[in-house]
Protein backbone atom coordinates (compact mmCIF):
# COMPACT_ATOMS: atom_id res chain seq x y z
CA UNK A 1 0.00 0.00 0.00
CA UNK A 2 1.38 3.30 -0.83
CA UNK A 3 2.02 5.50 1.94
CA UNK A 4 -0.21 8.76 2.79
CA UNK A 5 1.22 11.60 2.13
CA UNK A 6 0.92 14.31 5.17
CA UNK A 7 0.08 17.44 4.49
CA UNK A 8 1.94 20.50 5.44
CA UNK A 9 1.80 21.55 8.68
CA UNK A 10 3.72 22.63 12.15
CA UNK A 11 4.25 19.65 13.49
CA UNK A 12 3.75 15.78 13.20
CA UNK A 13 1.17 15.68 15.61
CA UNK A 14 -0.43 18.54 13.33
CA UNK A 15 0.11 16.16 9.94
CA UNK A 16 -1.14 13.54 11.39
CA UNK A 17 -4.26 15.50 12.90
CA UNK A 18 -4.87 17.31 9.02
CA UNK A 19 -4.82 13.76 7.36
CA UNK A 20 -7.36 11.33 9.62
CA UNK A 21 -9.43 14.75 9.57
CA UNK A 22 -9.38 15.09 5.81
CA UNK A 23 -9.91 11.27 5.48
CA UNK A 24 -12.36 11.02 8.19
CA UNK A 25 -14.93 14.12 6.15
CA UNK A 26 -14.14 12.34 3.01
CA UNK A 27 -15.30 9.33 3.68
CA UNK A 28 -12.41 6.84 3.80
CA UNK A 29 -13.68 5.61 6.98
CA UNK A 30 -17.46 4.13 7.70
CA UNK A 31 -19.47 5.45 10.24
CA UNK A 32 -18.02 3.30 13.63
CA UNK A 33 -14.73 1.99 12.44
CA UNK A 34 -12.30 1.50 14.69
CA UNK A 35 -9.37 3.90 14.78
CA UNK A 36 -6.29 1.87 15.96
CA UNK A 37 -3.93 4.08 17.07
CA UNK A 38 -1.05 1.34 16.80
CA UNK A 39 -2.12 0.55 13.33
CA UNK A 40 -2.34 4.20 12.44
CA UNK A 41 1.39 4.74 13.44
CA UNK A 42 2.46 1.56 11.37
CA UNK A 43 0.62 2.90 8.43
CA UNK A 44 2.02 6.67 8.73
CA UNK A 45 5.33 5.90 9.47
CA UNK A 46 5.20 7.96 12.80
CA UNK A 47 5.28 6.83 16.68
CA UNK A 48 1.96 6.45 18.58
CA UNK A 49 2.03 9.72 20.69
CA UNK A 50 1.39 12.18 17.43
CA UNK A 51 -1.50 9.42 16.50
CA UNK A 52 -2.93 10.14 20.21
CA UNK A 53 -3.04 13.18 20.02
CA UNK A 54 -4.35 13.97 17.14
CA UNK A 55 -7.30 11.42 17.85
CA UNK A 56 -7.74 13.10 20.85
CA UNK A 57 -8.49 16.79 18.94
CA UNK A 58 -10.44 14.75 16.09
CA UNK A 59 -13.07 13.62 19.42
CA UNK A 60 -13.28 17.42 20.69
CA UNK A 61 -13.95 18.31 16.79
CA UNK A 62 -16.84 15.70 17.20
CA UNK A 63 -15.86 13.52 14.56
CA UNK A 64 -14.86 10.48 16.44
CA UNK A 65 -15.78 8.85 20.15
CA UNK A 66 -13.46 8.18 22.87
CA UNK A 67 -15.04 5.26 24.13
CA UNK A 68 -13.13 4.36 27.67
CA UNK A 69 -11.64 0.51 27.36
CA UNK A 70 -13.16 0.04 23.81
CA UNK A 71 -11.40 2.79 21.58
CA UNK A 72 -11.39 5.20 18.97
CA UNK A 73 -14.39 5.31 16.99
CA UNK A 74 -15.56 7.47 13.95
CA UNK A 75 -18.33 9.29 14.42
CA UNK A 76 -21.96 7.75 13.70
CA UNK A 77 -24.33 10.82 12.61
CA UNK A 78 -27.86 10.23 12.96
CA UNK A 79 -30.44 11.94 10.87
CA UNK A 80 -31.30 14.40 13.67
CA UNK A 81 -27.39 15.28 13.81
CA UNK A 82 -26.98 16.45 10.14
CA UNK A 83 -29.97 18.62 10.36
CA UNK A 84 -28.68 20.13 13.64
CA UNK A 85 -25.58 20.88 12.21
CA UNK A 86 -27.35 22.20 9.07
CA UNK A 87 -29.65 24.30 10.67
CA UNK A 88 -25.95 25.72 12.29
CA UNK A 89 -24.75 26.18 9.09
CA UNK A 90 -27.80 28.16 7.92
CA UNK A 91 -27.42 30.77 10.69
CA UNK A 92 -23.75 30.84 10.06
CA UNK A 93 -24.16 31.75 6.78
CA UNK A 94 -26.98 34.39 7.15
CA UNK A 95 -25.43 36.20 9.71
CA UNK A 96 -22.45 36.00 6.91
CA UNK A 97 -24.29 37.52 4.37
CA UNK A 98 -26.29 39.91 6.02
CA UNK A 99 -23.33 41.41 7.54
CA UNK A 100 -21.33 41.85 4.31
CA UNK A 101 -20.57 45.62 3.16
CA UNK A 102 -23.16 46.36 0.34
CA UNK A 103 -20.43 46.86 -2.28
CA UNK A 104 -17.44 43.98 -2.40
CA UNK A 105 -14.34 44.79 -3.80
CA UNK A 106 -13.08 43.85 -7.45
CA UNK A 107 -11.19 40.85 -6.16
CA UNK A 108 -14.10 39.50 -3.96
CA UNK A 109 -16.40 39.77 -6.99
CA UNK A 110 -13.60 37.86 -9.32
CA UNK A 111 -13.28 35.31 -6.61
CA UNK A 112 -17.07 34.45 -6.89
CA UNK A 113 -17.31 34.55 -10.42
CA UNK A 114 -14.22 32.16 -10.15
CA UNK A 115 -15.85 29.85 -7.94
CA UNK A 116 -18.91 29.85 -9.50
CA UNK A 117 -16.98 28.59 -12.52
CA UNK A 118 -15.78 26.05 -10.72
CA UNK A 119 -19.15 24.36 -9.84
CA UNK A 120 -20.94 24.94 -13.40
CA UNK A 121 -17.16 22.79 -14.42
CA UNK A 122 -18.55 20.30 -12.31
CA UNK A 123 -22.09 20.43 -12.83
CA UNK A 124 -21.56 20.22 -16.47
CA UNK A 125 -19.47 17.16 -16.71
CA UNK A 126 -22.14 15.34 -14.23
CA UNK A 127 -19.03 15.04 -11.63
CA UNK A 128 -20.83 15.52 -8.32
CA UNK A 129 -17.69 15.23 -6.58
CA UNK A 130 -16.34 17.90 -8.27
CA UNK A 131 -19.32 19.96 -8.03
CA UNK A 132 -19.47 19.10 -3.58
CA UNK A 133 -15.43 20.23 -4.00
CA UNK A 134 -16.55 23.73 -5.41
CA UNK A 135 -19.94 23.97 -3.57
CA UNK A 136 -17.84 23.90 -0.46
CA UNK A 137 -15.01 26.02 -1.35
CA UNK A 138 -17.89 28.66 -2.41
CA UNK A 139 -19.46 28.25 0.96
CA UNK A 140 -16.39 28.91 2.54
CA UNK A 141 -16.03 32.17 0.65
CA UNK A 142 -19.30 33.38 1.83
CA UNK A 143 -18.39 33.04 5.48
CA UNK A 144 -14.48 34.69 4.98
CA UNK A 145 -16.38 38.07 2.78
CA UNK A 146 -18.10 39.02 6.04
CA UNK A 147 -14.19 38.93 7.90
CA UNK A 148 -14.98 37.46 10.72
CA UNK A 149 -12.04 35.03 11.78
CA UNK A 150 -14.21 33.77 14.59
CA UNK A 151 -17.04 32.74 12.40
CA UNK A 152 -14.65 31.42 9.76
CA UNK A 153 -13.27 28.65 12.22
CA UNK A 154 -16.20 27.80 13.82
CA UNK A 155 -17.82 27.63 10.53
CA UNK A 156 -14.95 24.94 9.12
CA UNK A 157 -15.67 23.06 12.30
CA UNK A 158 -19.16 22.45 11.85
CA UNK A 159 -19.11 21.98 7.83
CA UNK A 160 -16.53 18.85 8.52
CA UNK A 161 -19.11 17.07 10.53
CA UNK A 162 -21.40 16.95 7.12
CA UNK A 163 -18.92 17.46 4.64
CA UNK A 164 -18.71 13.52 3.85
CA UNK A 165 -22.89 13.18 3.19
CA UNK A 166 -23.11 16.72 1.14
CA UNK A 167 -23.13 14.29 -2.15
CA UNK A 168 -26.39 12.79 -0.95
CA UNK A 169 -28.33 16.06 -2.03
CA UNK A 170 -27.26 15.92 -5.67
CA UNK A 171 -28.59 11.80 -6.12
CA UNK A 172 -31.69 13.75 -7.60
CA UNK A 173 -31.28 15.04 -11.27
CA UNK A 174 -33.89 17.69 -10.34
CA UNK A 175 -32.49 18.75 -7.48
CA UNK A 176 -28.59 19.11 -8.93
CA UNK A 177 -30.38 21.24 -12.30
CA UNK A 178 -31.85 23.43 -9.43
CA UNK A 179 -28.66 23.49 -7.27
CA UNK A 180 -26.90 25.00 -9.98
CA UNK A 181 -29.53 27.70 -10.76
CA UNK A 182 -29.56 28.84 -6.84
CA UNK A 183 -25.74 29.56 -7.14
CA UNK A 184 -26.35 31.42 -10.01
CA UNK A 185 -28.66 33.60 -8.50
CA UNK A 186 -26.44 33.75 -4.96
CA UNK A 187 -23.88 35.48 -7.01
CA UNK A 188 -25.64 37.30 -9.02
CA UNK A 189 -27.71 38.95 -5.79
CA UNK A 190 -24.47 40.26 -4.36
CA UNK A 191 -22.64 41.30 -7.76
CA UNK A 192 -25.54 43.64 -8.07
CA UNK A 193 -25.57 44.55 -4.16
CA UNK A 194 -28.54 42.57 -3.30
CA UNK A 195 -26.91 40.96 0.29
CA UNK A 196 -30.48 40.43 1.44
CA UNK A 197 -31.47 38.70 -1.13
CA UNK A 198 -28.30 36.81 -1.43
CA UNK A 199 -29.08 35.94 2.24
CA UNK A 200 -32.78 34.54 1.49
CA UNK A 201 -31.66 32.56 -1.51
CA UNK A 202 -29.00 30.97 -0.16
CA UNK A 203 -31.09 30.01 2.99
CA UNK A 204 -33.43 28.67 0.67
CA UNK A 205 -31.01 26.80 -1.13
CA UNK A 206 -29.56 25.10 2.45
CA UNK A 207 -32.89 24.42 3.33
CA UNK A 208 -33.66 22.36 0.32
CA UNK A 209 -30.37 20.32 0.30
CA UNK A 210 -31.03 19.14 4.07
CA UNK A 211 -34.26 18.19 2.96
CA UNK A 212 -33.29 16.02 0.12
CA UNK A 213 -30.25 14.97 1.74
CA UNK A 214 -32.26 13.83 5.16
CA UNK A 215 -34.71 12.01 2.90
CA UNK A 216 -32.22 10.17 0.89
CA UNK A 217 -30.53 9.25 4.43
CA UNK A 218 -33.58 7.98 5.47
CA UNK A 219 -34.61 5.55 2.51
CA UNK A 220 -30.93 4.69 2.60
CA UNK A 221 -30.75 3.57 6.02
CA UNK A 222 -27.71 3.88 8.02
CA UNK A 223 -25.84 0.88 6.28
CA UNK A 224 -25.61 3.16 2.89
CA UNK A 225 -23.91 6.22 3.99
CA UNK A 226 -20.61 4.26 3.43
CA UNK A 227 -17.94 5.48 1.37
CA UNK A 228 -20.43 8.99 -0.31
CA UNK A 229 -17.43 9.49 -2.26
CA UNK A 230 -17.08 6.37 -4.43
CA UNK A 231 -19.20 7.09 -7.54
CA UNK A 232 -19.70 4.12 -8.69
CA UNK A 233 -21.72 2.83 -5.35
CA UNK A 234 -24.49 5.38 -6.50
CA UNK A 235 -24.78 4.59 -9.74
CA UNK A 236 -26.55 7.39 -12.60
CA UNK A 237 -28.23 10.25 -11.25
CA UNK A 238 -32.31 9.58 -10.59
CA UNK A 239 -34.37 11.47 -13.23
């Protein structure tokens, strides 16, 4: 097996931490596997103590359990737990956009356009990956314009406890075709200086992909949130 490469960071402990969180929110682990700290160090090519530790931030980010004499173990989110982390998310990015200055500067404007590129990319080729990759890195960008660092980290704490079901949402051809159009009309609200309506389309638009995404969950059942990221498991978008 090839070896992970860690990401760039301070320290090992920090690698180490950066990589289990990354793979944890992309969905290389199912819901209640076993983290092994010993077999983590094998894999990574590190000692144990940079593995504990970083475990032990990944259970105060809430994605895994500390279970006392049993383990490590990913995080199991119930339905009730995605749409209480969406319905964070939604404030988050309301207070976001309501809070933005009415005008945005030239390079705030090219990054949207940018990212707003980079999801029609996606949504054109069909490559819902692609498209969650953008979606979130446009999310993101609504939470930094308001320049709040306090509200940006909190903000990337609570999106990594969802990140991994996002692709859910998009299963349904109608819903992706209408995903697209509600970016569209996000950035086209606050090119034009519209930051309440940004704000009430982009509510909208959350509100709709926790619905879809809790009732695909829920037909689904718990045994088919496995691996959200392997396209082939999900087969052609339903018309």
């Amino acid at each position: 097996m090839e070896l992970p490469k860690l990401p760039i960071a301070n320290t090992i402990r920090d690698q180490v931490y950066q990589l289990l969180k990354d793979e944890i929110c992309d969905g290389r682990y199912e819901p209640g596997y076993w983290l092994q700290e010993k077999e983590l160090a094998q894999r990574l090519k590190v000692s144990r103590s940079p593995v504990r530790e970083a475990l032990r931030q990944l259970s105060r980010d809430g994605l895994v359990r500390d279970i006392p004499n049993k383990g490590v173990f990913v995080r199991e989110f119930t339905i009730r737990d995605i749409e209480d982390v969406f319905d964070l998310r939604i404030m988050m990015e309301s207070f976001a956009l309501l809070h933005l200055r009415r005008e945005l500067l030239r390079e705030e404007k090219e990054r949207l356009l940018e990212l707003l590129g980079q999801i029609e990319k996606g949504y054109s080729a069909g490559d819902r990956k692609a498209y969650i990759g953008a979606d979130i890195q446009f999310h993101h960008h609504l939470i930094q314009l308001c320049g709040n660092e306090f509200l940006v980290k909190a903000y990337s704490d609570v999106y990594s406890m969802i990140k991994q079901f996002c692709i859910y949402s998009l299963i349904d051809l109608a819903r992706f075709n209408n995903s697209m159009a509600e970016h569209r009309q996000i950035v086209h609200s606050l090119l034009t200086g519209q930051g309440e309506e940004a704000e009430k389309i982009n509510r909208l638009h959350l509100e709709l992909t926790k619905s879809k995404l809790t009732e695909v969950l829920k037909a689904r059942g718990a045994a088919g949130w496995a691996a959200p990221y392997a396209e082939e498991e999900h087969g052609p978008l339903q018309k």
